[in-house]
PDB file of N, CA and C in Angstrom:
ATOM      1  N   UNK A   1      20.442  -9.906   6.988  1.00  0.00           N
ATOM      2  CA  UNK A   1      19.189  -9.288   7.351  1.00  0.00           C
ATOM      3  C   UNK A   1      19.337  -7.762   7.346  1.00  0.00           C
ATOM      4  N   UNK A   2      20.587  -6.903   8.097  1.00  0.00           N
ATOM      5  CA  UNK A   2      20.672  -5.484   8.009  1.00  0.00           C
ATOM      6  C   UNK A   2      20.477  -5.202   6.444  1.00  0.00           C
ATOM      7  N   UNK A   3      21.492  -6.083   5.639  1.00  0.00           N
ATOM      8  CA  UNK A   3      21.838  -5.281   4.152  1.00  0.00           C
ATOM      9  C   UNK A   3      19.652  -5.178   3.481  1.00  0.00           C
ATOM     10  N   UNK A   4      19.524  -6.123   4.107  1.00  0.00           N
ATOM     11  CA  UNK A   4      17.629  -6.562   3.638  1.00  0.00           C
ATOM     12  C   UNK A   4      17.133  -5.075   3.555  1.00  0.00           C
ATOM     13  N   UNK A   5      16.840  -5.116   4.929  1.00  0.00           N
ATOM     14  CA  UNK A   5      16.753  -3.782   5.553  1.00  0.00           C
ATOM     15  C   UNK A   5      17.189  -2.195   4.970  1.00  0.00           C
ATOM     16  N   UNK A   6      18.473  -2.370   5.121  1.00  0.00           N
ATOM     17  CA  UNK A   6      18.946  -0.856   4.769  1.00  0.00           C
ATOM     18  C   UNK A   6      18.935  -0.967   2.724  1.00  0.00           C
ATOM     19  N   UNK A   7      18.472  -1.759   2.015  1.00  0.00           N
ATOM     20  CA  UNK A   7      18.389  -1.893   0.481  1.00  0.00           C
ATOM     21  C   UNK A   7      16.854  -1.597   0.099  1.00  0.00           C
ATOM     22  N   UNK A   8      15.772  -2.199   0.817  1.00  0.00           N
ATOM     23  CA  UNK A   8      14.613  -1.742   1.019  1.00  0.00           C
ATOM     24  C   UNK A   8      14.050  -0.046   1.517  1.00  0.00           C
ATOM     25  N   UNK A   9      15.048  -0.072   2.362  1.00  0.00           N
ATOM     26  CA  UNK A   9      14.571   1.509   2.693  1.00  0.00           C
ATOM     27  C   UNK A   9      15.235   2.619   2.031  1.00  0.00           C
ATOM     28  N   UNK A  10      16.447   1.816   0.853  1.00  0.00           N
ATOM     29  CA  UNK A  10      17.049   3.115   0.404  1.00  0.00           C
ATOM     30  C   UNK A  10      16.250   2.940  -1.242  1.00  0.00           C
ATOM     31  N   UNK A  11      15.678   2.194  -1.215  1.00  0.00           N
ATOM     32  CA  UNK A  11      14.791   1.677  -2.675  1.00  0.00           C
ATOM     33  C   UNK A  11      13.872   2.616  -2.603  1.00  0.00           C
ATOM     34  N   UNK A  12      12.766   2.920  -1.564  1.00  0.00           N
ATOM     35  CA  UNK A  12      11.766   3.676  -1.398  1.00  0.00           C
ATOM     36  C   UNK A  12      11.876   3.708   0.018  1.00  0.00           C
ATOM     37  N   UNK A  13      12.131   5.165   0.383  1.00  0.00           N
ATOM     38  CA  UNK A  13      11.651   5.505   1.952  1.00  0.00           C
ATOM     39  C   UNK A  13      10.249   5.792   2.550  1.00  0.00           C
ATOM     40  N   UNK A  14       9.549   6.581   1.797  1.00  0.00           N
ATOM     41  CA  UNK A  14       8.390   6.248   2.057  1.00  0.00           C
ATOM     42  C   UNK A  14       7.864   4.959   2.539  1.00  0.00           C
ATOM     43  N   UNK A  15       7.798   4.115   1.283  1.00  0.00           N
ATOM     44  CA  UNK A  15       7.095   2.987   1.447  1.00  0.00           C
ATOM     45  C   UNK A  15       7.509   2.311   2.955  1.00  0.00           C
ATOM     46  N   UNK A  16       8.971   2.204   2.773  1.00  0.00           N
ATOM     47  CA  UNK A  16       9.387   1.430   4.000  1.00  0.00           C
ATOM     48  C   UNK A  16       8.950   2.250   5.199  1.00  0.00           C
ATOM     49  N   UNK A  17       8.824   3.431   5.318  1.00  0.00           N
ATOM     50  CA  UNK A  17       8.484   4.077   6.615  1.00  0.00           C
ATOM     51  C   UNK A  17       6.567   3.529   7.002  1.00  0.00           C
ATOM     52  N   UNK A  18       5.730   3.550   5.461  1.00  0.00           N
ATOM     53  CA  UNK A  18       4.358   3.020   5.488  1.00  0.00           C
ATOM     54  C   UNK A  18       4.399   1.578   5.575  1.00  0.00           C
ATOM     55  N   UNK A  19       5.439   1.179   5.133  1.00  0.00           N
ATOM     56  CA  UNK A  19       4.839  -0.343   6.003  1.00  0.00           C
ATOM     57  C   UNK A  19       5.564  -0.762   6.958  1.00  0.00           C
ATOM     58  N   UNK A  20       6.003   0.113   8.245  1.00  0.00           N
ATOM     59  CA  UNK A  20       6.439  -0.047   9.132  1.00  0.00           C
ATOM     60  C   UNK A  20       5.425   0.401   9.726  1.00  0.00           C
ATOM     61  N   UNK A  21       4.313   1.336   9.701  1.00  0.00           N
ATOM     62  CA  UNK A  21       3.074   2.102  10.021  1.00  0.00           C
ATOM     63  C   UNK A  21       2.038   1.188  10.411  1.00  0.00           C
ATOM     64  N   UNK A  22       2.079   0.428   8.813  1.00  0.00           N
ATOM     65  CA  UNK A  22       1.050  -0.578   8.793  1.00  0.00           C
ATOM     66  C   UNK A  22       1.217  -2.003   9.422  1.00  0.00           C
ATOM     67  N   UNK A  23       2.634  -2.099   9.483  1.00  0.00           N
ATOM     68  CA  UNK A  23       3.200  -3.760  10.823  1.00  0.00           C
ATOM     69  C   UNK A  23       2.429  -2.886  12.039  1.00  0.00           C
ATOM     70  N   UNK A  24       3.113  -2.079  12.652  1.00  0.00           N
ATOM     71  CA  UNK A  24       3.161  -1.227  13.828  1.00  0.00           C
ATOM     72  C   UNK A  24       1.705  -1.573  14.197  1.00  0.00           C
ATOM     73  N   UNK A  25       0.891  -1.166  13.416  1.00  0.00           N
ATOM     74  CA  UNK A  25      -0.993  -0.950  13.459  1.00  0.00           C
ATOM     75  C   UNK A  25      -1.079  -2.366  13.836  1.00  0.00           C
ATOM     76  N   UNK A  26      -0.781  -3.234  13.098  1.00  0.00           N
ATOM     77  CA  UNK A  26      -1.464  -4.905  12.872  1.00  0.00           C
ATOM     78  C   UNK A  26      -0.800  -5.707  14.442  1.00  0.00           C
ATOM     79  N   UNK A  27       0.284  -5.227  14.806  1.00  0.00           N
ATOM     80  CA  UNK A  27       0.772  -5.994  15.788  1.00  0.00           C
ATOM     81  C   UNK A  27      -0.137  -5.252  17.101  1.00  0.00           C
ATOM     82  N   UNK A  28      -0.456  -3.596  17.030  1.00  0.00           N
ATOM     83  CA  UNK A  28      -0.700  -3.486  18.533  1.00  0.00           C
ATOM     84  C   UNK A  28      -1.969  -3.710  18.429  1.00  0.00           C
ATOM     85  N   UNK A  29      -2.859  -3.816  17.240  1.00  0.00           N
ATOM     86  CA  UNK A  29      -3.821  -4.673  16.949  1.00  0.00           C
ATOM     87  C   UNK A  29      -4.667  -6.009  17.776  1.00  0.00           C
ATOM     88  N   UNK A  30      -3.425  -7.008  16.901  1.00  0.00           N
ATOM     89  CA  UNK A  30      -3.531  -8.384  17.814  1.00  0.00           C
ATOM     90  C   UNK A  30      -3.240  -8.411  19.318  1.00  0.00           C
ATOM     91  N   UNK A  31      -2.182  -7.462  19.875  1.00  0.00           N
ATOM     92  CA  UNK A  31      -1.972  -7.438  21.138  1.00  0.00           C
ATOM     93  C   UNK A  31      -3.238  -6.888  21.558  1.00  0.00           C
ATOM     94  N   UNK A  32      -4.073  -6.202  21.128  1.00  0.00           N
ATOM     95  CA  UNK A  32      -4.981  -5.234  21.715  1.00  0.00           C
ATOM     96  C   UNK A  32      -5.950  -6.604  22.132  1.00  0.00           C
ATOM     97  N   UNK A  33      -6.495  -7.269  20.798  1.00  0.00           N
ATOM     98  CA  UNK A  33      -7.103  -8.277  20.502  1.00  0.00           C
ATOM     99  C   UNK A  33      -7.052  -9.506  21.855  1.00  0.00           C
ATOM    100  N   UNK A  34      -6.077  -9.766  21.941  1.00  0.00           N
ATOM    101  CA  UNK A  34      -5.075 -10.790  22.734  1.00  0.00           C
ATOM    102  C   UNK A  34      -5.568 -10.661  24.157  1.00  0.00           C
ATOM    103  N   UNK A  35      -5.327  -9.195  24.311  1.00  0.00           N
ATOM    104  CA  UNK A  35      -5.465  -8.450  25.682  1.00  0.00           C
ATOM    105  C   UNK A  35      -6.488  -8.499  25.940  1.00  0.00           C
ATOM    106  N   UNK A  36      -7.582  -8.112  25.261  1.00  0.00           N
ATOM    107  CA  UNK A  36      -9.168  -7.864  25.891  1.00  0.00           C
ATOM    108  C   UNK A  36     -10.138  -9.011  25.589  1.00  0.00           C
ATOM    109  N   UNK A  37      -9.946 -10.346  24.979  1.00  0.00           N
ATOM    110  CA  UNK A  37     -10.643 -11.106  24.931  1.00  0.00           C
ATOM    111  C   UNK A  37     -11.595 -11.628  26.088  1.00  0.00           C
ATOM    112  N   UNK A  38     -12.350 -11.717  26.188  1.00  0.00           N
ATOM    113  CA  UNK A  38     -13.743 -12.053  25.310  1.00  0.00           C
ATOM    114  C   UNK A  38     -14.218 -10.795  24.299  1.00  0.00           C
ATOM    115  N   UNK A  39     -14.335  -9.573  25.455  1.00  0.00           N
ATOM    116  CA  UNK A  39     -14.975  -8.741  24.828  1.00  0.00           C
ATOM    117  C   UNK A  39     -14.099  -7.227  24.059  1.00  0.00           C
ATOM    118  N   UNK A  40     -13.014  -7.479  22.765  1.00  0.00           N
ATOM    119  CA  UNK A  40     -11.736  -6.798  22.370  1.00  0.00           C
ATOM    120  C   UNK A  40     -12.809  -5.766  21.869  1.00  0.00           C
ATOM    121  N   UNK A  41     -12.313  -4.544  22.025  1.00  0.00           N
ATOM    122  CA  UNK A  41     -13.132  -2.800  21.579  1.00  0.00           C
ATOM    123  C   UNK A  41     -12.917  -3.155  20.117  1.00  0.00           C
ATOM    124  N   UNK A  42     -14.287  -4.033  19.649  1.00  0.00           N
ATOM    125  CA  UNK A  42     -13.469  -3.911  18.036  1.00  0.00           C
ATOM    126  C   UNK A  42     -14.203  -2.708  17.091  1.00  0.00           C
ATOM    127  N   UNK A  43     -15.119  -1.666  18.463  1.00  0.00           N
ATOM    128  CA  UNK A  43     -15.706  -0.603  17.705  1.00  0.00           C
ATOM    129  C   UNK A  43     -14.282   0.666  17.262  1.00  0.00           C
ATOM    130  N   UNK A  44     -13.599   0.287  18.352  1.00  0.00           N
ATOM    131  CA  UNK A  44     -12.310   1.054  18.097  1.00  0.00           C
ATOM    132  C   UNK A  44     -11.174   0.028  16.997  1.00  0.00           C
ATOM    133  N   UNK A  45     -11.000  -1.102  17.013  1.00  0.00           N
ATOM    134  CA  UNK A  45     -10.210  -2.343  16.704  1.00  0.00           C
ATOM    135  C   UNK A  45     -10.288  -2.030  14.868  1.00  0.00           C
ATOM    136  N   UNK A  46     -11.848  -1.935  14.665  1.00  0.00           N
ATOM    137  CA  UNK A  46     -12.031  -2.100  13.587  1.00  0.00           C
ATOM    138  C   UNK A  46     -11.432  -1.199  12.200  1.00  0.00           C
ATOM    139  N   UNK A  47     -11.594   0.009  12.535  1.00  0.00           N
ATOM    140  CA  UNK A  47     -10.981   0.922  11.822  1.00  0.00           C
ATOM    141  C   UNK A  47      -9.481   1.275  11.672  1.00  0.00           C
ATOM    142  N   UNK A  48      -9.092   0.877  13.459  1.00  0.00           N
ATOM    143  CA  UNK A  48      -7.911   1.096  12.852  1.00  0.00           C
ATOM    144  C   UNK A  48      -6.769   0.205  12.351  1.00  0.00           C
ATOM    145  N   UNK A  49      -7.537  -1.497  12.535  1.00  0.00           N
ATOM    146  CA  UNK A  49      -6.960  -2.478  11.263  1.00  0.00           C
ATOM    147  C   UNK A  49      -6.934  -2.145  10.370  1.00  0.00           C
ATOM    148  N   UNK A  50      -8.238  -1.608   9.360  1.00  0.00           N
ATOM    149  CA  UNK A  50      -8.640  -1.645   8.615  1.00  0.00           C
ATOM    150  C   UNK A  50      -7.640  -0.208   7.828  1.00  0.00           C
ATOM    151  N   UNK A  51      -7.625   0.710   8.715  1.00  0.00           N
ATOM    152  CA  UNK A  51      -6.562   1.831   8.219  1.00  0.00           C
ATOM    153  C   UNK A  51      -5.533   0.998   7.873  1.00  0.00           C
ATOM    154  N   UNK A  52      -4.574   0.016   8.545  1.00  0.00           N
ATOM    155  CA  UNK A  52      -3.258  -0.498   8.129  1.00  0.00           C
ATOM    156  C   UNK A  52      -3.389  -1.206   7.185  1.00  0.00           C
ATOM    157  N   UNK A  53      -4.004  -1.938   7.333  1.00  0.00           N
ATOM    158  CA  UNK A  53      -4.340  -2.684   5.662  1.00  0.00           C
ATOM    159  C   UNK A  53      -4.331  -2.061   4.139  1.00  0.00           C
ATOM    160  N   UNK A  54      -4.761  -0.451   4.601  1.00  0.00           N
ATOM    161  CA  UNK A  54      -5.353  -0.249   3.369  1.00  0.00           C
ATOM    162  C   UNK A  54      -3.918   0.319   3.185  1.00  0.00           C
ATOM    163  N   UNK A  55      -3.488   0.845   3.783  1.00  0.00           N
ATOM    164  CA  UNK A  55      -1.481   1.329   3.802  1.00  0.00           C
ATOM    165  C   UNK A  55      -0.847   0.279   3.773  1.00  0.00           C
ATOM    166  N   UNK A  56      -0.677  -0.934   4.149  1.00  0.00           N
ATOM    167  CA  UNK A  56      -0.110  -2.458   3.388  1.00  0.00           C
ATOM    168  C   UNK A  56      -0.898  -2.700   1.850  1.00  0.00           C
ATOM    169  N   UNK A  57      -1.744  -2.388   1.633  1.00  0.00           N
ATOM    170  CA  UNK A  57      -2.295  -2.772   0.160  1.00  0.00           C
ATOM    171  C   UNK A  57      -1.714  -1.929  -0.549  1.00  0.00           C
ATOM    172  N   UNK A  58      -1.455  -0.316  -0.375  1.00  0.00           N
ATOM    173  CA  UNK A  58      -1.060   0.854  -1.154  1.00  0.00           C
ATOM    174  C   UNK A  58       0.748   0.520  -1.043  1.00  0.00           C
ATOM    175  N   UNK A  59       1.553   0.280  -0.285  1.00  0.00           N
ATOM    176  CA  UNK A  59       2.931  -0.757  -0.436  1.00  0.00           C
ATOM    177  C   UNK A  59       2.760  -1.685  -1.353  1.00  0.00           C
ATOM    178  N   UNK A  60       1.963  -2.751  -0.840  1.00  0.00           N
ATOM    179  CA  UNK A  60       1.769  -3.712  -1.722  1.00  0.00           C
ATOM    180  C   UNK A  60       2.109  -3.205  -3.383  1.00  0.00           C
ATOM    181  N   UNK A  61       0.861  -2.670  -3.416  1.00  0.00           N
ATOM    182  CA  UNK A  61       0.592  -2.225  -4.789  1.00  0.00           C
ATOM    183  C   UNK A  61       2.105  -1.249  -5.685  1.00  0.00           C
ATOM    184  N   UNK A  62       2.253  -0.622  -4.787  1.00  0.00           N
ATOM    185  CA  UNK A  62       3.728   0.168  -4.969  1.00  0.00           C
ATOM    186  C   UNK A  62       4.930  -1.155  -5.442  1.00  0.00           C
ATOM    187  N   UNK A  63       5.123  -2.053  -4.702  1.00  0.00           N
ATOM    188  CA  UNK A  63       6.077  -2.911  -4.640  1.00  0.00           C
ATOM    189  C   UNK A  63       5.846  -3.952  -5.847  1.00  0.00           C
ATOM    190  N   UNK A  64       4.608  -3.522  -6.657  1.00  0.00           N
ATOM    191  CA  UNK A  64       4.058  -4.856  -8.256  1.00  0.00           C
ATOM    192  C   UNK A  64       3.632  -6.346  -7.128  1.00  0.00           C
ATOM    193  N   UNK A  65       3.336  -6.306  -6.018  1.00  0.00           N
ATOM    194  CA  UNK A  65       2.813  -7.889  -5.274  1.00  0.00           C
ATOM    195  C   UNK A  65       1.292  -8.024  -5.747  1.00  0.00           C
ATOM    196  N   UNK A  66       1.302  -8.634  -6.372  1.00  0.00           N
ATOM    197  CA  UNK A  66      -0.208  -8.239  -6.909  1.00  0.00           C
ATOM    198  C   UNK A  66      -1.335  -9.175  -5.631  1.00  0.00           C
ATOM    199  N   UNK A  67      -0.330 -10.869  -5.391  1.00  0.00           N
ATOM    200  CA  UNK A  67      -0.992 -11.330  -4.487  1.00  0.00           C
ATOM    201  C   UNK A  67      -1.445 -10.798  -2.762  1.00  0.00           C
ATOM    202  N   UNK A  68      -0.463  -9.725  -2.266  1.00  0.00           N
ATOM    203  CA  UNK A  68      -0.804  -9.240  -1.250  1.00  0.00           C
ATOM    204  C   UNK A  68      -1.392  -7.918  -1.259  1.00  0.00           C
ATOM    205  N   UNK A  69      -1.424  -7.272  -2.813  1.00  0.00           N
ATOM    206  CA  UNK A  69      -2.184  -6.203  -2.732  1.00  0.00           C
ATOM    207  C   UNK A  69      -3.742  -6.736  -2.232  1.00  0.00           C
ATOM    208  N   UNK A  70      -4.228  -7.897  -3.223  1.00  0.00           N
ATOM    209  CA  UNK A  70      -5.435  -8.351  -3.271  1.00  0.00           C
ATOM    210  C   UNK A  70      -6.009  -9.054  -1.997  1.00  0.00           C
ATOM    211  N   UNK A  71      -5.143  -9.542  -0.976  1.00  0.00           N
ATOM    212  CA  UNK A  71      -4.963  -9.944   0.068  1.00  0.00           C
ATOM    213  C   UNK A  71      -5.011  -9.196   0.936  1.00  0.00           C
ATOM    214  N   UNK A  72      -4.938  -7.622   1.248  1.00  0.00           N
ATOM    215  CA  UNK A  72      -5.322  -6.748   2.066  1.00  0.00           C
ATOM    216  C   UNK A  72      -6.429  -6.048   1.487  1.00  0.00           C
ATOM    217  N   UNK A  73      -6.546  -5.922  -0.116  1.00  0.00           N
ATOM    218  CA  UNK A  73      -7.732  -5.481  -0.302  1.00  0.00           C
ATOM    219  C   UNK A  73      -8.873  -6.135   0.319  1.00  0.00           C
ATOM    220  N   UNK A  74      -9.162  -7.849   0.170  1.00  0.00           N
ATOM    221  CA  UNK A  74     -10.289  -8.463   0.754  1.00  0.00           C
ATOM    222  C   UNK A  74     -10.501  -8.400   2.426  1.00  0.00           C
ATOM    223  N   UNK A  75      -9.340  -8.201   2.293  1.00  0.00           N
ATOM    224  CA  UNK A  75      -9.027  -8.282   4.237  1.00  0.00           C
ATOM    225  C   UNK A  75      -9.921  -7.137   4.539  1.00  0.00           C
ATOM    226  N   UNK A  76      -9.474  -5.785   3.733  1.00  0.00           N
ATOM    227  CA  UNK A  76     -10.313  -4.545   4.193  1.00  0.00           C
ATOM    228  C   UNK A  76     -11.789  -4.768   3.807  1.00  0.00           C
ATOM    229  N   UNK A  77     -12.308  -5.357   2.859  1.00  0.00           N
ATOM    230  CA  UNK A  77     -13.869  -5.073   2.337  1.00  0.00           C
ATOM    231  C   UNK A  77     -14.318  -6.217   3.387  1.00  0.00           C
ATOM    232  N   UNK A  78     -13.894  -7.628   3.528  1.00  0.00           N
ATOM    233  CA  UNK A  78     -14.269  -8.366   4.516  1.00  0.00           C
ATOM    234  C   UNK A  78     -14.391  -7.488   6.339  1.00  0.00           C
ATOM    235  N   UNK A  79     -13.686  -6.900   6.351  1.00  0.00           N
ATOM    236  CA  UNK A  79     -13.847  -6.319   7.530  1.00  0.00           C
ATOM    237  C   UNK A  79     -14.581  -5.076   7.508  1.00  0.00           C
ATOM    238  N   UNK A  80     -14.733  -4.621   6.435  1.00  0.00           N
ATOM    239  CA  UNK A  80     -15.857  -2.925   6.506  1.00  0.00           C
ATOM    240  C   UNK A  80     -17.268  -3.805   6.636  1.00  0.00           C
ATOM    241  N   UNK A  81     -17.214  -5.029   5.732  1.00  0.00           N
ATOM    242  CA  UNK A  81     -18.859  -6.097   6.270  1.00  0.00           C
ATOM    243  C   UNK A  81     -19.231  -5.944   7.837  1.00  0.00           C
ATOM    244  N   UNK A  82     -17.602  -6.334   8.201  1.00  0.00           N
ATOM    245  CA  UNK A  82     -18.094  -6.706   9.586  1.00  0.00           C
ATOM    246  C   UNK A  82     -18.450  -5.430  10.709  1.00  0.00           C
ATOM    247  N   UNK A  83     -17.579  -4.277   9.900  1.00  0.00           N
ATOM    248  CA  UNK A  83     -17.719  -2.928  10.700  1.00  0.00           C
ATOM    249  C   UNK A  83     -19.224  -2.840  10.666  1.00  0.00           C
ATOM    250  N   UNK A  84     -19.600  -2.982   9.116  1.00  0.00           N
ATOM    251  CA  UNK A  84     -21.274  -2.052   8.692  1.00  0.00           C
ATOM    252  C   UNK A  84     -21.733  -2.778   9.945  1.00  0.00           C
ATOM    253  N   UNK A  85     -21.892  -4.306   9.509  1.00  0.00           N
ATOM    254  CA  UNK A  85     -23.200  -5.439  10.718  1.00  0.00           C
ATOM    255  C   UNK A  85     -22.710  -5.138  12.233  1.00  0.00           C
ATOM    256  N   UNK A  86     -21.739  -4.465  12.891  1.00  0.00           N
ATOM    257  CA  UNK A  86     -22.010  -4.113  13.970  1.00  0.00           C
ATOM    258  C   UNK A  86     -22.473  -2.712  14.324  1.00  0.00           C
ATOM    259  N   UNK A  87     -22.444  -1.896  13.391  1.00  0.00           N
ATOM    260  CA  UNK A  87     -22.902  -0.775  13.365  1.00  0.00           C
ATOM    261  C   UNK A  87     -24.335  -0.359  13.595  1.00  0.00           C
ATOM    262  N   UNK A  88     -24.981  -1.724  12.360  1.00  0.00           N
ATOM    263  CA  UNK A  88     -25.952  -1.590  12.231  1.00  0.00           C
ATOM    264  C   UNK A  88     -27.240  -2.509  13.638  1.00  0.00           C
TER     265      UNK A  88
END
């Protein structure tokens, strides 16, 4: 698991530092989520999933995953739906 680790981050540091950004976002996320149920701040929640995603899709995309680029892409347009309809 270390060699995983330290071969990934010496491949691209960037990336590995952005999708440590974008875990980081998604986990205090769900904890946030977790924490405030019924009613989770998803006026705050929303954007800043939606920021990590779009920094897991731009990895993604960096890394040739074509299936998880496209997989955070929908994640983000599915959730800007849901941003607009509470907005609106």
């Amino acid at each position: 698991m270390y060699d995983f680790f330290v071969t990934d981050y010496r491949g691209n540091k960037l990336r590995f530092v952005s999708e440590s950004i974008a875990w980081a976002i998604s986990i205090g996320c769900a904890i946030t989520m977790a924490a405030t149920v019924p009613n989770p701040p998803l006026l705050i929640l929303y954007p800043i999933w939606m920021t990590g995603c779009i920094i897991a899709a731009g990895c993604s995309y960096s890394r040739g995953s074509f299936w998880l680029f496209a997989n955070y892409i929908i994640i983000t347009l599915i959730d800007s739906v849901g941003l607009i309809r509470m907005l609106l």
